[in-house]
PDB file of N, CA and C in Angstrom:
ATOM      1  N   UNK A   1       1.056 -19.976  -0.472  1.00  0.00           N
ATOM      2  CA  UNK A   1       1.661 -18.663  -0.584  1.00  0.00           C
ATOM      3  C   UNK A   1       1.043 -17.924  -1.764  1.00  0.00           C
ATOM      4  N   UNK A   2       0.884 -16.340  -1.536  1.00  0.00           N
ATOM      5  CA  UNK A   2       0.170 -15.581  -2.313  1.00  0.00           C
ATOM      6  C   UNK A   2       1.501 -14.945  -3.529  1.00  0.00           C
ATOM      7  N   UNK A   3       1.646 -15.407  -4.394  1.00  0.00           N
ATOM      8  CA  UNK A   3       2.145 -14.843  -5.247  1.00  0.00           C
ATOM      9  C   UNK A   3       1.900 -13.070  -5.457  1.00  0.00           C
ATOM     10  N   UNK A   4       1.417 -12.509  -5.282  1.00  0.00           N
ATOM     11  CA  UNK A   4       0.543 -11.466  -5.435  1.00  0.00           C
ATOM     12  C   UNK A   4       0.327 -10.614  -4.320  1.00  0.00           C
ATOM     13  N   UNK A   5       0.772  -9.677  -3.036  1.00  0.00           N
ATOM     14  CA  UNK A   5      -0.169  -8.959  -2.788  1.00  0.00           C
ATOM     15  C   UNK A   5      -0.434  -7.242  -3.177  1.00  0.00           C
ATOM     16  N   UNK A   6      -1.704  -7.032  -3.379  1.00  0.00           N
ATOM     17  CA  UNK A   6      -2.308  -5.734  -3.535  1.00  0.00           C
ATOM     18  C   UNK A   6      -2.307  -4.994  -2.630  1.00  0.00           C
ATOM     19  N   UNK A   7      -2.233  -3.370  -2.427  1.00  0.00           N
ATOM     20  CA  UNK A   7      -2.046  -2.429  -1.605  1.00  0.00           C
ATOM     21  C   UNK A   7      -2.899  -1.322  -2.357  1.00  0.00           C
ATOM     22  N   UNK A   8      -4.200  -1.104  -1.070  1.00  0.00           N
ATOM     23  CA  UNK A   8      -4.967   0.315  -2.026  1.00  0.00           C
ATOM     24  C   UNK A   8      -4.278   1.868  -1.395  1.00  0.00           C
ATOM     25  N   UNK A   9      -4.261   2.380  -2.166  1.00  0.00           N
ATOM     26  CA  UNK A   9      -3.919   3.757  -2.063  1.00  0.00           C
ATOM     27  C   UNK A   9      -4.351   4.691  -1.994  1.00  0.00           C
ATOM     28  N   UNK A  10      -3.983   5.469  -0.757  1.00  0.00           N
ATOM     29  CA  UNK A  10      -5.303   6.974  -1.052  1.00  0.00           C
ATOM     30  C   UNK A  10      -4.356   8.136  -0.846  1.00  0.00           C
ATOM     31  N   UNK A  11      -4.792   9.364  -1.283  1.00  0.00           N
ATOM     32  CA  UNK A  11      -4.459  10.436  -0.738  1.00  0.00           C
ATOM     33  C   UNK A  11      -5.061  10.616   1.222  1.00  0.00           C
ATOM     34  N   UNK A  12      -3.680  11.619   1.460  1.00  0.00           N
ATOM     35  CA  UNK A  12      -4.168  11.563   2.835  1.00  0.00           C
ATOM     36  C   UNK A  12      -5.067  13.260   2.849  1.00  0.00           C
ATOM     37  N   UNK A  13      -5.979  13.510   3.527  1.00  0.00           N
ATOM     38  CA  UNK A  13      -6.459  14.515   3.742  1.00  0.00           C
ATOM     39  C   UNK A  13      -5.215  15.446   4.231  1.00  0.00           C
ATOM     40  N   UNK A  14      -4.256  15.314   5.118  1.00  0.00           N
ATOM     41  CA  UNK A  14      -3.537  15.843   5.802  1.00  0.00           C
ATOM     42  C   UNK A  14      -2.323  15.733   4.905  1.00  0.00           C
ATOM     43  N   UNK A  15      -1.974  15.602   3.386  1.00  0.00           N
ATOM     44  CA  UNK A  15      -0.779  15.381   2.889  1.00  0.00           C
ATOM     45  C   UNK A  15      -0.605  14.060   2.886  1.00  0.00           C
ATOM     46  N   UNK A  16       0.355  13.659   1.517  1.00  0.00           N
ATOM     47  CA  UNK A  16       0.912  12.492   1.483  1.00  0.00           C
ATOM     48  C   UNK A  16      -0.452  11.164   1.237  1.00  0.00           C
ATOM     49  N   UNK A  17       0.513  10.104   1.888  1.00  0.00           N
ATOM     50  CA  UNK A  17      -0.558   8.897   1.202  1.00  0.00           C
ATOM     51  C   UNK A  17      -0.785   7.815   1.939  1.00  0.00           C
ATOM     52  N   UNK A  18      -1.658   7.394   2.332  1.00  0.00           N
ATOM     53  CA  UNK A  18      -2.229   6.370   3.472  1.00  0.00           C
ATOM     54  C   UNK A  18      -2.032   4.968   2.900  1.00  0.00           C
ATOM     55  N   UNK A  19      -1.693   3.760   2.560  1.00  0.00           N
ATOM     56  CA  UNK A  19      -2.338   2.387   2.062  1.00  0.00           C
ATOM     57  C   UNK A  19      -2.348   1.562   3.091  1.00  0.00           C
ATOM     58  N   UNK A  20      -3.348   0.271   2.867  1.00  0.00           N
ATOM     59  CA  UNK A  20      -3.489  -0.564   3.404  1.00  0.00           C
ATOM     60  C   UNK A  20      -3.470  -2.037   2.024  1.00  0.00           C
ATOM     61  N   UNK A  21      -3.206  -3.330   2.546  1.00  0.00           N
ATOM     62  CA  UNK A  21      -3.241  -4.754   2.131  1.00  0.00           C
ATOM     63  C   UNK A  21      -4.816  -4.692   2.369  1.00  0.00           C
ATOM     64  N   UNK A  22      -4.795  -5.660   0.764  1.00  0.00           N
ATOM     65  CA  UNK A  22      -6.287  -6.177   0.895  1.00  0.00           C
ATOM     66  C   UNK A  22      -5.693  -7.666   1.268  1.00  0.00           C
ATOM     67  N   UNK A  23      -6.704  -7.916   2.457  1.00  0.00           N
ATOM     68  CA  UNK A  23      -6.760  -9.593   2.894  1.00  0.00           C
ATOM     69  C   UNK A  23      -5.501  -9.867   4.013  1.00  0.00           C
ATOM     70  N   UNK A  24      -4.713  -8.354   4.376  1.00  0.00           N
ATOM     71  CA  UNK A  24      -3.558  -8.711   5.227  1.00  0.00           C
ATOM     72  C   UNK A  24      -3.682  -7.402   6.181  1.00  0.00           C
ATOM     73  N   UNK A  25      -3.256  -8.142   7.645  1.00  0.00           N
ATOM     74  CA  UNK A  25      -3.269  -6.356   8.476  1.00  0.00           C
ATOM     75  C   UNK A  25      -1.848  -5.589   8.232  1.00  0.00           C
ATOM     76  N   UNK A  26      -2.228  -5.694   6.909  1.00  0.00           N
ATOM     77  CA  UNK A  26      -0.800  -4.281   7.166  1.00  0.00           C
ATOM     78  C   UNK A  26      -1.048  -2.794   6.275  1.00  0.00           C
ATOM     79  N   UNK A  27      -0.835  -2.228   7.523  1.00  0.00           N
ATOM     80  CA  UNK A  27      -1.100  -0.586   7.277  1.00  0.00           C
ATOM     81  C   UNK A  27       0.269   0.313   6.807  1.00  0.00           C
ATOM     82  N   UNK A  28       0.584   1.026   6.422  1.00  0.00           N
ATOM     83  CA  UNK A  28       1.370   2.274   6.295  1.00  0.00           C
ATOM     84  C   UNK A  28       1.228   3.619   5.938  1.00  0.00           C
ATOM     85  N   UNK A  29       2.386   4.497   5.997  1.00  0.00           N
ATOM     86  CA  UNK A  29       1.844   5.983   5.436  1.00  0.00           C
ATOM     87  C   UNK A  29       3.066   6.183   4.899  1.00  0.00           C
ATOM     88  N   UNK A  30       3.004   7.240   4.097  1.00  0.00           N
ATOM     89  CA  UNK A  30       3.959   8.466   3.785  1.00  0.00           C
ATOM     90  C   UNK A  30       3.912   9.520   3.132  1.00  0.00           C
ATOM     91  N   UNK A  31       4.860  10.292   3.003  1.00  0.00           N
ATOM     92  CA  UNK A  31       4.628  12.015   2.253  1.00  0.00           C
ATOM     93  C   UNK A  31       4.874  11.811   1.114  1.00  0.00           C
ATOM     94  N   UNK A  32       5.747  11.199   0.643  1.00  0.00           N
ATOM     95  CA  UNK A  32       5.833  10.960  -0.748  1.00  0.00           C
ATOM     96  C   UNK A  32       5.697   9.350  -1.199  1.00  0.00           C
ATOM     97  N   UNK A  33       5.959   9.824  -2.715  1.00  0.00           N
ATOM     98  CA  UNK A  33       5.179   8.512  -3.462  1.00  0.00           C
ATOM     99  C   UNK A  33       6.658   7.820  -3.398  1.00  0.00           C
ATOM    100  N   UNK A  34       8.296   8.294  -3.222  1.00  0.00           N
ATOM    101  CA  UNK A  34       9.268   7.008  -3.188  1.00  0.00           C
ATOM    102  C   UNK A  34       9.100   6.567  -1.630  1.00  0.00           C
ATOM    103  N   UNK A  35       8.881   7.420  -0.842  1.00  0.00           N
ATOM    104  CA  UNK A  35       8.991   6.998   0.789  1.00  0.00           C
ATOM    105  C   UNK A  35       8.131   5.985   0.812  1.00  0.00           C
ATOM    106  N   UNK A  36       6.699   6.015   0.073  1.00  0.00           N
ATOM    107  CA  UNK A  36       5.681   5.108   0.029  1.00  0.00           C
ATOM    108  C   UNK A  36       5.848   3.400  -0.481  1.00  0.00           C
ATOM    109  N   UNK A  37       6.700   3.909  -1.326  1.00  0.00           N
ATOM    110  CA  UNK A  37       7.140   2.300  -2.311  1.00  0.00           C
ATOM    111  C   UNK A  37       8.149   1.730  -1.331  1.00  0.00           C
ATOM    112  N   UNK A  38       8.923   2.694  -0.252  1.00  0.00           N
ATOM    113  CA  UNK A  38      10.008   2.224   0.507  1.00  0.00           C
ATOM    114  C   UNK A  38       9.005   1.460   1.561  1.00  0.00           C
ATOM    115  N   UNK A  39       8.304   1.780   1.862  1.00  0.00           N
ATOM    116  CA  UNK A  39       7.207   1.565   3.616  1.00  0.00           C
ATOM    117  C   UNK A  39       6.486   0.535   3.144  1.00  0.00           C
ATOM    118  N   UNK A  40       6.053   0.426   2.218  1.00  0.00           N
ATOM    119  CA  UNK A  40       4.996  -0.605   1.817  1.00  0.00           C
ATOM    120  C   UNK A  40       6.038  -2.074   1.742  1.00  0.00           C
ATOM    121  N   UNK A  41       7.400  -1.806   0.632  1.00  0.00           N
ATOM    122  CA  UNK A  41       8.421  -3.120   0.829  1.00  0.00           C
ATOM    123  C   UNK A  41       8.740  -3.362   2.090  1.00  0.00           C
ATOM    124  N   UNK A  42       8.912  -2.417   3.092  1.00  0.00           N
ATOM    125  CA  UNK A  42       9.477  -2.738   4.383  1.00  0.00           C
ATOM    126  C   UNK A  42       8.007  -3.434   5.185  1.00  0.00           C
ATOM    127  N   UNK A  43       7.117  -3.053   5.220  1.00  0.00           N
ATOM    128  CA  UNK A  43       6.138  -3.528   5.403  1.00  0.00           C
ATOM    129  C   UNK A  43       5.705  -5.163   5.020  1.00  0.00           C
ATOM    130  N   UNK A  44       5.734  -5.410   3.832  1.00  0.00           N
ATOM    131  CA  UNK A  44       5.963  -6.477   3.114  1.00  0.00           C
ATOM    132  C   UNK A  44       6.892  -7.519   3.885  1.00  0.00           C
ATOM    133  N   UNK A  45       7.901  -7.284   4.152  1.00  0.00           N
ATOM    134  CA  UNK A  45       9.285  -7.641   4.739  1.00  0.00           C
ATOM    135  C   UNK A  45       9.158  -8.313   6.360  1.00  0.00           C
ATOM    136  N   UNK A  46       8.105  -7.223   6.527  1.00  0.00           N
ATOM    137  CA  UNK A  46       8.004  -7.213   8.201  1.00  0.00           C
ATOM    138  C   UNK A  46       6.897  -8.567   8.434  1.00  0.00           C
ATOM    139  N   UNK A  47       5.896  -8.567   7.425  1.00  0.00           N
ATOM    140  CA  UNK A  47       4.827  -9.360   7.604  1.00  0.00           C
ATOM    141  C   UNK A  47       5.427 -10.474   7.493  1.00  0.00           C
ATOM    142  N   UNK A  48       6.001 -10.930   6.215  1.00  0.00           N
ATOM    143  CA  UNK A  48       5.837 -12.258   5.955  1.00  0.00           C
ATOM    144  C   UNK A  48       7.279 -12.793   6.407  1.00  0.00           C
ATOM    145  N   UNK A  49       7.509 -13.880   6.329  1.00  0.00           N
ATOM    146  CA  UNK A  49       8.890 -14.594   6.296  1.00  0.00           C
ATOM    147  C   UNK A  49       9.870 -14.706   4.764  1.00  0.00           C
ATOM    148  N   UNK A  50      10.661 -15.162   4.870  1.00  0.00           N
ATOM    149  CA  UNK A  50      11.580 -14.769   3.743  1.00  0.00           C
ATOM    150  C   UNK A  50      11.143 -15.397   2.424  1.00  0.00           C
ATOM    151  N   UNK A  51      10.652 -16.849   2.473  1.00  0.00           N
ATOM    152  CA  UNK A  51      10.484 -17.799   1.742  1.00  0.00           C
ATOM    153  C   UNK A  51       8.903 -17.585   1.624  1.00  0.00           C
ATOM    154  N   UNK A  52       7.999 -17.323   2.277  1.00  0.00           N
ATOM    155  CA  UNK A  52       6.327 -16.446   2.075  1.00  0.00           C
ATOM    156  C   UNK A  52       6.355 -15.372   1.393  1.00  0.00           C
ATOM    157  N   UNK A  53       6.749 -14.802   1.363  1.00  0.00           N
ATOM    158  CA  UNK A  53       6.867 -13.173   0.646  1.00  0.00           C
ATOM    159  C   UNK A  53       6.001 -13.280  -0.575  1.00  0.00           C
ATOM    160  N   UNK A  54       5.088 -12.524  -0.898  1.00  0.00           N
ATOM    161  CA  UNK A  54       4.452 -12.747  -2.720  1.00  0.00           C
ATOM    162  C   UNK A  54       6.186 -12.129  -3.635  1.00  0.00           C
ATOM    163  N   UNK A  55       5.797 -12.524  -4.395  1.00  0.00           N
ATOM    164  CA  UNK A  55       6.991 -11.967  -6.023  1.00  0.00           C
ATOM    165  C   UNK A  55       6.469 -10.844  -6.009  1.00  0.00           C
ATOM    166  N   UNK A  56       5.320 -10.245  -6.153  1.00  0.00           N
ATOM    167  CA  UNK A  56       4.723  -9.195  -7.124  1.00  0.00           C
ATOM    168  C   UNK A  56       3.979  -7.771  -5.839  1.00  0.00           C
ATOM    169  N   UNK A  57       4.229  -7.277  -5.163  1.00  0.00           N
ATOM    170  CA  UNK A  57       3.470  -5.857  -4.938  1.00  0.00           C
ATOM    171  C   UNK A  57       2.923  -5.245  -5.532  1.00  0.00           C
ATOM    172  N   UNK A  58       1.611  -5.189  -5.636  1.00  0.00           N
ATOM    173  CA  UNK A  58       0.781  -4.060  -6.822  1.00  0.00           C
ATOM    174  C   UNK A  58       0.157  -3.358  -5.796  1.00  0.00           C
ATOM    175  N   UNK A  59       0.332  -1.706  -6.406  1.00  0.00           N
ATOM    176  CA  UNK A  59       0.050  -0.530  -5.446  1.00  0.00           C
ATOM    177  C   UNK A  59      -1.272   0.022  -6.752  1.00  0.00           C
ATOM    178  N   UNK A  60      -2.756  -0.442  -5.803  1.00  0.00           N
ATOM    179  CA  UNK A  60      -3.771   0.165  -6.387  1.00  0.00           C
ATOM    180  C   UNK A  60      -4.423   1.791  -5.737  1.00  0.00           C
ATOM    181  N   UNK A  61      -4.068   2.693  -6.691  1.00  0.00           N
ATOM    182  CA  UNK A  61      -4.116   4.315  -6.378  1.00  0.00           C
ATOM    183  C   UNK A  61      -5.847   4.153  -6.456  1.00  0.00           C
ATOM    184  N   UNK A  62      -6.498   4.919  -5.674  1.00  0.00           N
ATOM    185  CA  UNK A  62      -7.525   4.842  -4.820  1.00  0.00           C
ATOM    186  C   UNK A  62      -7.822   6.838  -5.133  1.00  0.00           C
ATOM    187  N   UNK A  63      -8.915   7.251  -5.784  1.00  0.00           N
ATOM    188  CA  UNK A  63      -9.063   8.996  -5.691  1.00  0.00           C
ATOM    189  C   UNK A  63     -10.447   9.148  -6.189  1.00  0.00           C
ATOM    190  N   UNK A  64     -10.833   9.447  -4.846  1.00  0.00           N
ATOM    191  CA  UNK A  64     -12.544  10.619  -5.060  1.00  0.00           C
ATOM    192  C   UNK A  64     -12.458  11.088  -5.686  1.00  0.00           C
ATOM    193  N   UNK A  65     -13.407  11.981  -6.330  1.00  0.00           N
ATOM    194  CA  UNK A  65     -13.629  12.907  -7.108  1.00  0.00           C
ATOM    195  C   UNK A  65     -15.385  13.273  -6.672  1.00  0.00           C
ATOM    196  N   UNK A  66     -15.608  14.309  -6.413  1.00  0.00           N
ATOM    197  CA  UNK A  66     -16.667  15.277  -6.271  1.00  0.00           C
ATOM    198  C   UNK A  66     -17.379  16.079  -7.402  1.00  0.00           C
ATOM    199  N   UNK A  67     -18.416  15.319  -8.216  1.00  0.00           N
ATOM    200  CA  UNK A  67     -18.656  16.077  -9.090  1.00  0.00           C
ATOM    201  C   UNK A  67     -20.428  17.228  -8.814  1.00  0.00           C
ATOM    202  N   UNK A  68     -20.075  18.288  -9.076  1.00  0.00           N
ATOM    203  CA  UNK A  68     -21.661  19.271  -8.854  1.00  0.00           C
ATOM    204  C   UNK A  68     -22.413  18.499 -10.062  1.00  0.00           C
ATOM    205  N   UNK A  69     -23.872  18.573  -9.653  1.00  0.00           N
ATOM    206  CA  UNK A  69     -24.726  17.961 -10.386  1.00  0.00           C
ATOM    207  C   UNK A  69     -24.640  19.106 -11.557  1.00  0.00           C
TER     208      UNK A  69
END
């Protein structure tokens, strides 16, 4: 069992915020950043079993930036 899993974070082009698990298929979205922390635990929840679960969720924020030469 993974003590640990990570979730990268992006802005969505279309509003709000896309993440995905590194090393797990689980996807989510939302408009805001509490709906997001809600979807990602429920997510969490959904994947694993009760006694699998990591302790720790870390949400890694993920942002382009475009710079002119």
């Amino acid at each position: 069992m993974d003590t640990e899993i990570v979730f990268l974070v992006e802005e969505s082009p279309e509003g709000g915020y896309q993440v995905r698990a590194l090393g797990y298929s689980i996807h989510t979205e939302a408009d805001s950043l509490q709906e997001l922390k809600e979807a990602v635990r429920d997510a969490v929840r959904c994947h694993f079993d009760e006694g699998d679960r990591p302790r720790v969720i870390r949400l890694h924020f993920v942002r382009d930036e475009v710079l002119a030469p």
